[in-house]
N, C-alpha and C. Protein backbone atom coordinates (compact mmCIF):
# COMPACT_ATOMS: atom_id res chain seq x y z
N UNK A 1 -157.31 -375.29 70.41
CA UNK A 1 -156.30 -375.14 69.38
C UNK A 1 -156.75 -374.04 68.41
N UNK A 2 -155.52 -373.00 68.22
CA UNK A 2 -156.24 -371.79 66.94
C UNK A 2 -156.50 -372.98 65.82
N UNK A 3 -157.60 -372.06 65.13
CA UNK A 3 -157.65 -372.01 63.85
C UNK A 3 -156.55 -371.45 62.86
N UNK A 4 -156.36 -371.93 61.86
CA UNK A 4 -154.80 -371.93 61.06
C UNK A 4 -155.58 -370.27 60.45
N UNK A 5 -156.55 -369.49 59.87
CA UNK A 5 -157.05 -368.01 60.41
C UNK A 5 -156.27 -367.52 61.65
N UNK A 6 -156.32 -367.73 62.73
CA UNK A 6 -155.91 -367.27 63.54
C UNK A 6 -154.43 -367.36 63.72
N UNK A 7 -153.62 -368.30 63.20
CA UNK A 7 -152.37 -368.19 63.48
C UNK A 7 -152.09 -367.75 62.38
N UNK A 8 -152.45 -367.50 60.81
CA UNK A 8 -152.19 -366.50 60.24
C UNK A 8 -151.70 -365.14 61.01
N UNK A 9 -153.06 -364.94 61.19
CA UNK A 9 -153.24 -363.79 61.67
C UNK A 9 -152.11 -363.23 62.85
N UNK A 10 -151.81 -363.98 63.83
CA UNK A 10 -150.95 -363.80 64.91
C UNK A 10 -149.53 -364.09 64.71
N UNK A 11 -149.06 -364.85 63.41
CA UNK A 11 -147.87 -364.81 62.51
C UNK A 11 -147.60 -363.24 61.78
N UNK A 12 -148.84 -362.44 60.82
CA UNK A 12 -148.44 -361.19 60.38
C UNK A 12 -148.52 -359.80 61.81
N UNK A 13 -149.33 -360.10 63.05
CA UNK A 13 -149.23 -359.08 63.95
C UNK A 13 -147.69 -359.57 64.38
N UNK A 14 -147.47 -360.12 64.81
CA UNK A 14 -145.76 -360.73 65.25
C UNK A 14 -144.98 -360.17 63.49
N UNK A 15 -144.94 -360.87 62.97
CA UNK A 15 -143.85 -359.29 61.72
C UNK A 15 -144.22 -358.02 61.65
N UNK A 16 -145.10 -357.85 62.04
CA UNK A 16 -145.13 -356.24 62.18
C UNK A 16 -144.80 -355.68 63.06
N UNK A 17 -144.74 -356.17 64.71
CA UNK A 17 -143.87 -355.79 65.74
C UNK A 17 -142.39 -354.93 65.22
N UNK A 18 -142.23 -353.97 65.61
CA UNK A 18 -141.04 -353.04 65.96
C UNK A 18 -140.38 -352.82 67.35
N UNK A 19 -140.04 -354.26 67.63
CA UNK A 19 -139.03 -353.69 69.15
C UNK A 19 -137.68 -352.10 69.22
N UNK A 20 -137.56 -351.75 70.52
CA UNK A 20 -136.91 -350.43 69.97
C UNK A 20 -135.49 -351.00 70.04
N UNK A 21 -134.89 -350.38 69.52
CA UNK A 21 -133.23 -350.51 68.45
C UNK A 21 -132.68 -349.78 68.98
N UNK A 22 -131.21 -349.99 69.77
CA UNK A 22 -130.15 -349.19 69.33
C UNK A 22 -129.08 -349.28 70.45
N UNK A 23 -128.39 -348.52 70.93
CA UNK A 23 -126.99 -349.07 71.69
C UNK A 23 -127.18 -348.93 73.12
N UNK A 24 -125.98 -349.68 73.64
CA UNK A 24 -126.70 -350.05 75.19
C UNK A 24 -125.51 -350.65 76.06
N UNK A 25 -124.93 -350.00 77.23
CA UNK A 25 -123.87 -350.23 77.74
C UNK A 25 -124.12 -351.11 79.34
N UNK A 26 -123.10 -351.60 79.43
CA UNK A 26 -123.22 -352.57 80.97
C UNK A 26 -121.85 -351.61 81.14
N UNK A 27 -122.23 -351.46 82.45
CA UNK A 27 -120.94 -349.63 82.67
C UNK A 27 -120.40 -350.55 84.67
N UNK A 28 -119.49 -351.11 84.30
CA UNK A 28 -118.64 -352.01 85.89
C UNK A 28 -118.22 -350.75 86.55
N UNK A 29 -119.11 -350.57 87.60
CA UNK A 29 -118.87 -349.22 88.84
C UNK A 29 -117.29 -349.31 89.16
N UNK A 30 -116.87 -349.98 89.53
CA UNK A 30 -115.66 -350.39 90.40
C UNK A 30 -114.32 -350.49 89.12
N UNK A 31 -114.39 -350.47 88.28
CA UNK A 31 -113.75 -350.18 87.18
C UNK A 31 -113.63 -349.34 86.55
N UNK A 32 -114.52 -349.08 86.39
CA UNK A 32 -114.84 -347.61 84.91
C UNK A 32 -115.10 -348.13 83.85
N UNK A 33 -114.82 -349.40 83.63
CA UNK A 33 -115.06 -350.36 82.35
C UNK A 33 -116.54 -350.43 81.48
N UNK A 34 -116.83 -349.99 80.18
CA UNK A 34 -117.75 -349.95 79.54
C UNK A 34 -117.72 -350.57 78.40
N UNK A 35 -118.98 -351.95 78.34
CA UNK A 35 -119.34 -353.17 77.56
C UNK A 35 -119.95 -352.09 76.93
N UNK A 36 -119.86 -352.00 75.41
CA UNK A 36 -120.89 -351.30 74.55
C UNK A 36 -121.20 -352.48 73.64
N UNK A 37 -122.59 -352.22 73.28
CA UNK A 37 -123.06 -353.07 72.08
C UNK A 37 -124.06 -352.51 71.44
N UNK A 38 -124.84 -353.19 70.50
CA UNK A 38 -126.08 -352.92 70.24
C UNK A 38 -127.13 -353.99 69.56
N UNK A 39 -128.10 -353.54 69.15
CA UNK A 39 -129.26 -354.50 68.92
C UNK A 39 -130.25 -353.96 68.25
N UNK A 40 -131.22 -355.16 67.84
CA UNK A 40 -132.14 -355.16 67.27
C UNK A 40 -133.78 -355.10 67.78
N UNK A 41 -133.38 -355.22 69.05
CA UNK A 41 -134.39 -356.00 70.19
C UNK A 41 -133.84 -355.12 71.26
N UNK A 42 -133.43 -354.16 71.96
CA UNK A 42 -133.02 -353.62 73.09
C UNK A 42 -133.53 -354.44 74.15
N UNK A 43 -134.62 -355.05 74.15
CA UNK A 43 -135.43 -355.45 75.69
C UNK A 43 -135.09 -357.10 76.09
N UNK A 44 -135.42 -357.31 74.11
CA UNK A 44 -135.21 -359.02 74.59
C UNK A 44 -133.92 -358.80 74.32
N UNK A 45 -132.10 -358.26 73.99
CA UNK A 45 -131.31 -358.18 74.25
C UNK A 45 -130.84 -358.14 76.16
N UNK A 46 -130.95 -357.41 75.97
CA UNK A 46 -130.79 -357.17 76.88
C UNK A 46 -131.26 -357.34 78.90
N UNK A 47 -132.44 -358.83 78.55
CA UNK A 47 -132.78 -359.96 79.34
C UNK A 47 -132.33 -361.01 79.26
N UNK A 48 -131.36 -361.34 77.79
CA UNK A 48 -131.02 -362.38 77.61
C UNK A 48 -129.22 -361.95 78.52
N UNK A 49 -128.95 -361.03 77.91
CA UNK A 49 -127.47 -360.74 78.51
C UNK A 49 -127.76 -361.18 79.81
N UNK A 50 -128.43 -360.14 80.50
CA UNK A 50 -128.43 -360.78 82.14
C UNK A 50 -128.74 -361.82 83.07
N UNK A 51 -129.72 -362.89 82.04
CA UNK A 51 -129.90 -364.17 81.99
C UNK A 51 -128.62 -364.75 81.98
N UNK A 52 -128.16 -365.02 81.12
CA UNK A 52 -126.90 -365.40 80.40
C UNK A 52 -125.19 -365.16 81.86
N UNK A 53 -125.75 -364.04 82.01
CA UNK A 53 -124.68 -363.56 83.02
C UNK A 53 -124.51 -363.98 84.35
N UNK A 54 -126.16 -364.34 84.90
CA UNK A 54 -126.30 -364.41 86.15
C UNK A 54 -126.23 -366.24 85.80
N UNK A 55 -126.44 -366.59 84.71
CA UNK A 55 -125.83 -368.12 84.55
C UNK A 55 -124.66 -368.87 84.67
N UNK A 56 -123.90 -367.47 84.44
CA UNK A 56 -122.64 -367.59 83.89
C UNK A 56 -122.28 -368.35 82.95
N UNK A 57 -123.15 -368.03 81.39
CA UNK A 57 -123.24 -368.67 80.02
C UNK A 57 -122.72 -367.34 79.43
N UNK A 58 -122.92 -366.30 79.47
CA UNK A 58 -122.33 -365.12 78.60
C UNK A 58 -121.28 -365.75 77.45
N UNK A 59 -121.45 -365.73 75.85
CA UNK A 59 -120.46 -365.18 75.12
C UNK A 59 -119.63 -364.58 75.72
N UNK A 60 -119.54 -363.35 75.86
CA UNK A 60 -119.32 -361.96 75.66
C UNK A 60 -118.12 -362.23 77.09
N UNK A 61 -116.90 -362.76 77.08
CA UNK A 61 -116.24 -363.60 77.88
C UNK A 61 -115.65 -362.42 79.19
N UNK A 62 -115.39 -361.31 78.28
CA UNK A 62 -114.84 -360.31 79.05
C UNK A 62 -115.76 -359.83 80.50
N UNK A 63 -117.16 -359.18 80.08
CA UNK A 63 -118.05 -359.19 80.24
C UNK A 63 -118.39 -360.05 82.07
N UNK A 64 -118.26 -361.22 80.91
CA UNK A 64 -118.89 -362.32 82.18
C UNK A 64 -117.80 -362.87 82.94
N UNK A 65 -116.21 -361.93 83.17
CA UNK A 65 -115.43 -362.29 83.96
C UNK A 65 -116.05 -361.18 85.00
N UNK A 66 -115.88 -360.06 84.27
CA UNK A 66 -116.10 -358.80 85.38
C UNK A 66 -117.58 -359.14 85.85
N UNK A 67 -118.54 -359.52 85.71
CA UNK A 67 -119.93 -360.25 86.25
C UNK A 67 -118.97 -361.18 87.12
N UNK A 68 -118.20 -362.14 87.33
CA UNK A 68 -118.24 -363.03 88.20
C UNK A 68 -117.07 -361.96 89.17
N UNK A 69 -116.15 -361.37 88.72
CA UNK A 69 -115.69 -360.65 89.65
C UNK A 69 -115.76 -359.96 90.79
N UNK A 70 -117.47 -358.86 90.16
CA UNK A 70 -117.64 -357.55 90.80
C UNK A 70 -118.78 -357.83 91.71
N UNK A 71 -119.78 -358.91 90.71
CA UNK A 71 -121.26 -359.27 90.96
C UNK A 71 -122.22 -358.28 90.20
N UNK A 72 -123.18 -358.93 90.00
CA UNK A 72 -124.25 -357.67 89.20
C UNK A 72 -124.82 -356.59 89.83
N UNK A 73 -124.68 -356.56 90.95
CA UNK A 73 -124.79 -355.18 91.81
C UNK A 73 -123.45 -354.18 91.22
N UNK A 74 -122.74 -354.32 90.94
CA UNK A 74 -121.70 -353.73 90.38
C UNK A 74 -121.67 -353.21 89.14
N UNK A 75 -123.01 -353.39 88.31
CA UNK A 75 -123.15 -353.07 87.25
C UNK A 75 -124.10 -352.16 86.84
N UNK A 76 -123.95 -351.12 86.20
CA UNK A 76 -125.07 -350.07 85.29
C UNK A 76 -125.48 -350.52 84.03
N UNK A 77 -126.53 -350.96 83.54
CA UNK A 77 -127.11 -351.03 82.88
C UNK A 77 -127.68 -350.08 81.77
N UNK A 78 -127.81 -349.06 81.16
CA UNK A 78 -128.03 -348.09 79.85
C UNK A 78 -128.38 -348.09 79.01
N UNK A 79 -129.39 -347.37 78.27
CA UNK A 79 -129.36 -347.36 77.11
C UNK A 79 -128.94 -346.39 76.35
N UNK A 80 -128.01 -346.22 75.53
CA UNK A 80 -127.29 -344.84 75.05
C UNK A 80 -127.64 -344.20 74.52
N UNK A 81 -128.77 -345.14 73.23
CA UNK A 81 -129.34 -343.86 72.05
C UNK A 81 -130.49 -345.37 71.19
N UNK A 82 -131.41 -344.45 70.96
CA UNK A 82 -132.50 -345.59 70.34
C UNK A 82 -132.45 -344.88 69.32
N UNK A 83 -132.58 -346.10 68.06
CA UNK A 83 -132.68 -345.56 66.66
C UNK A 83 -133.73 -346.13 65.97
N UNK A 84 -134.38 -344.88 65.59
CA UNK A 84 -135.84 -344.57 65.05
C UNK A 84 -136.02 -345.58 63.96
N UNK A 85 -136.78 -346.43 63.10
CA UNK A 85 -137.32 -347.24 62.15
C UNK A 85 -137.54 -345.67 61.10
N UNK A 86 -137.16 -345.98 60.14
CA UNK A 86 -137.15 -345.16 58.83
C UNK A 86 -138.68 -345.17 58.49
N UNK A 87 -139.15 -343.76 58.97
CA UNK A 87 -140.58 -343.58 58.36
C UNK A 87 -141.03 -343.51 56.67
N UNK A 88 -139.91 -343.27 55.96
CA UNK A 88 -139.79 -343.10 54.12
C UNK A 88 -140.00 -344.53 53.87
N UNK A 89 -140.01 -345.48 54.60
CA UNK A 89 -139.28 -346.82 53.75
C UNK A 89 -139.98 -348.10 54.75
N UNK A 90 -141.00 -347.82 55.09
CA UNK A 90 -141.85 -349.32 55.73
C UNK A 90 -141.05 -350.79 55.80
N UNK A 91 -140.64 -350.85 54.84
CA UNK A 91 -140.28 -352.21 54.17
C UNK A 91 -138.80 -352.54 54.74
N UNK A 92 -138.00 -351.75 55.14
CA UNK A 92 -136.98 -351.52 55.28
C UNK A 92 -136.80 -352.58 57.17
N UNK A 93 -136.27 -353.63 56.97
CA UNK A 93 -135.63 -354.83 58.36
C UNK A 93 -134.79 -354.57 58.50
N UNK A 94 -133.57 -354.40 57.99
CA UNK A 94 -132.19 -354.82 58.70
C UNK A 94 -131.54 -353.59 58.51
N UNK A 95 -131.46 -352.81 59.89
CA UNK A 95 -131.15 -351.16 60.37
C UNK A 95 -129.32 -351.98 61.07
N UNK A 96 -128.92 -353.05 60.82
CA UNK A 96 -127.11 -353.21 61.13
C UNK A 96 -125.62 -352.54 60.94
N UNK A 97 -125.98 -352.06 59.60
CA UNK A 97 -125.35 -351.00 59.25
C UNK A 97 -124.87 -349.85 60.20
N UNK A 98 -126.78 -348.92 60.21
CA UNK A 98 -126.56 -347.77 61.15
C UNK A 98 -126.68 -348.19 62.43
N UNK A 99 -127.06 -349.02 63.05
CA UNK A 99 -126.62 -349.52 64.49
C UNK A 99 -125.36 -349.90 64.98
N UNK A 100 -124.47 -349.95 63.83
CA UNK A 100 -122.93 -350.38 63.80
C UNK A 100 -122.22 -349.00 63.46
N UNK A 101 -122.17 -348.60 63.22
CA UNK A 101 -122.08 -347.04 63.05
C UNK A 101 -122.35 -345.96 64.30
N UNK A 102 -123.64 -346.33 65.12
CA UNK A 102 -124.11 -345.30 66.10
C UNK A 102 -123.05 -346.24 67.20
N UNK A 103 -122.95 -347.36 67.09
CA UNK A 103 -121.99 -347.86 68.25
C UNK A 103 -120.33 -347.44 68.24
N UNK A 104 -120.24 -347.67 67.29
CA UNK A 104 -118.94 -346.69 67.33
C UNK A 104 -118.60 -345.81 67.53
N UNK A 105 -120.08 -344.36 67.20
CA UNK A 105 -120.10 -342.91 67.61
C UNK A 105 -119.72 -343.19 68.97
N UNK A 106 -120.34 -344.08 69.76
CA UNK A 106 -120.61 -344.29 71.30
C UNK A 106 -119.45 -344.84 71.83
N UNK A 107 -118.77 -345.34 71.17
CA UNK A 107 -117.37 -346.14 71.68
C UNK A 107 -116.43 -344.93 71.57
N UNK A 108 -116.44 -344.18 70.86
CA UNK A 108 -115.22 -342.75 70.79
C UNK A 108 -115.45 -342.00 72.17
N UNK A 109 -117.03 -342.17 72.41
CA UNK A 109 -117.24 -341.18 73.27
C UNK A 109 -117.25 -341.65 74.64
N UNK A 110 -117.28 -343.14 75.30
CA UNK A 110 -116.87 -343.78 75.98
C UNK A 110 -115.90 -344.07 76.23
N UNK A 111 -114.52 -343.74 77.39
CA UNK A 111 -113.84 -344.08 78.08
C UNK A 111 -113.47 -345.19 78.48
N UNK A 112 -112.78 -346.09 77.80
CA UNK A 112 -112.30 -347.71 78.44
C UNK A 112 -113.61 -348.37 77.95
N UNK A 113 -113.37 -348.57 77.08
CA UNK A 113 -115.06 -349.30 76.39
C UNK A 113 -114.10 -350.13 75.13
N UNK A 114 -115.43 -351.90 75.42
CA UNK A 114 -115.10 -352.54 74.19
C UNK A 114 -116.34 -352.87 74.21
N UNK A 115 -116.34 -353.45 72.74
CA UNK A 115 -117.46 -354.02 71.86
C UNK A 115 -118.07 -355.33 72.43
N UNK A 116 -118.64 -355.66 72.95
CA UNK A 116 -119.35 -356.75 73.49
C UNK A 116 -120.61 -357.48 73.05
N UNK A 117 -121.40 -356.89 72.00
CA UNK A 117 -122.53 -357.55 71.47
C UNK A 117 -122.98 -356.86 70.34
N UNK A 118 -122.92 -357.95 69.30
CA UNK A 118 -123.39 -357.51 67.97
C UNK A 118 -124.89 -358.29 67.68
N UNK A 119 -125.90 -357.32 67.25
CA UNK A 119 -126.92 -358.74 67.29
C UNK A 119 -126.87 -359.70 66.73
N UNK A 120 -127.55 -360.96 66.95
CA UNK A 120 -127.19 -362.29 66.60
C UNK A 120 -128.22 -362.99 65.78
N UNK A 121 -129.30 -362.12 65.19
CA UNK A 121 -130.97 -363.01 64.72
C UNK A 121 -130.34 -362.93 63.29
């Protein structure tokens, strides 16, 4: 069992973690159809979606029709654009704003695209 030292310790390395950020499309071959979203977590987002999908638990209802439709072989996976952690401002957590913002840049510029995942922590 740690020492309560040690889970200190492995409590402040875990808040200091910076997973990478930013928008990320599931693109249905056989459609043209593009799920845009984004996140906070790109990696663990985006294991949970396909978890979720191949469960057929998905939120994201639209999504997880065209998953039961096409099958996940039918699907592209992407990441559109990662957004950098503000080097001026350390202190600075919750980047929702401009991640909601760069998804929309990405939705103008995407063809038959809806909004499918906003992060959820």
């Amino acid at each position: 069992m740690p020492s309560e030292a040690r889970k200190r310790e492995l409590k402040e390395q875990y808040k200091a973690m910076r997973p990478e950020m930013g928008v990320f499309v599931f693109r249905c071959v056989p459609t043209g159809k593009n799920y845009v979203g984004w996140t906070h977590d790109l990696k663990g987002t985006l294991n949970s979606l396909r978890f979720q999908l191949e469960l057929g638990s998905c939120r994201e209802k639209a999504l997880q029709e065209a998953w039961r439709v096409h099958g996940g072989a039918a699907f592209c996976v992407d990441v559109l654009e990662k957004l950098p952690y503000d080097k001026d401002d350390e202190t600075k957590t919750d980047y929702s704003e401009e991640l909601t913002l760069l998804c929309r840049l990405w939705q103008e510029k995407l063809p038959d695209h809806e909004e499918v995942w906003r992060n959820r922590t």
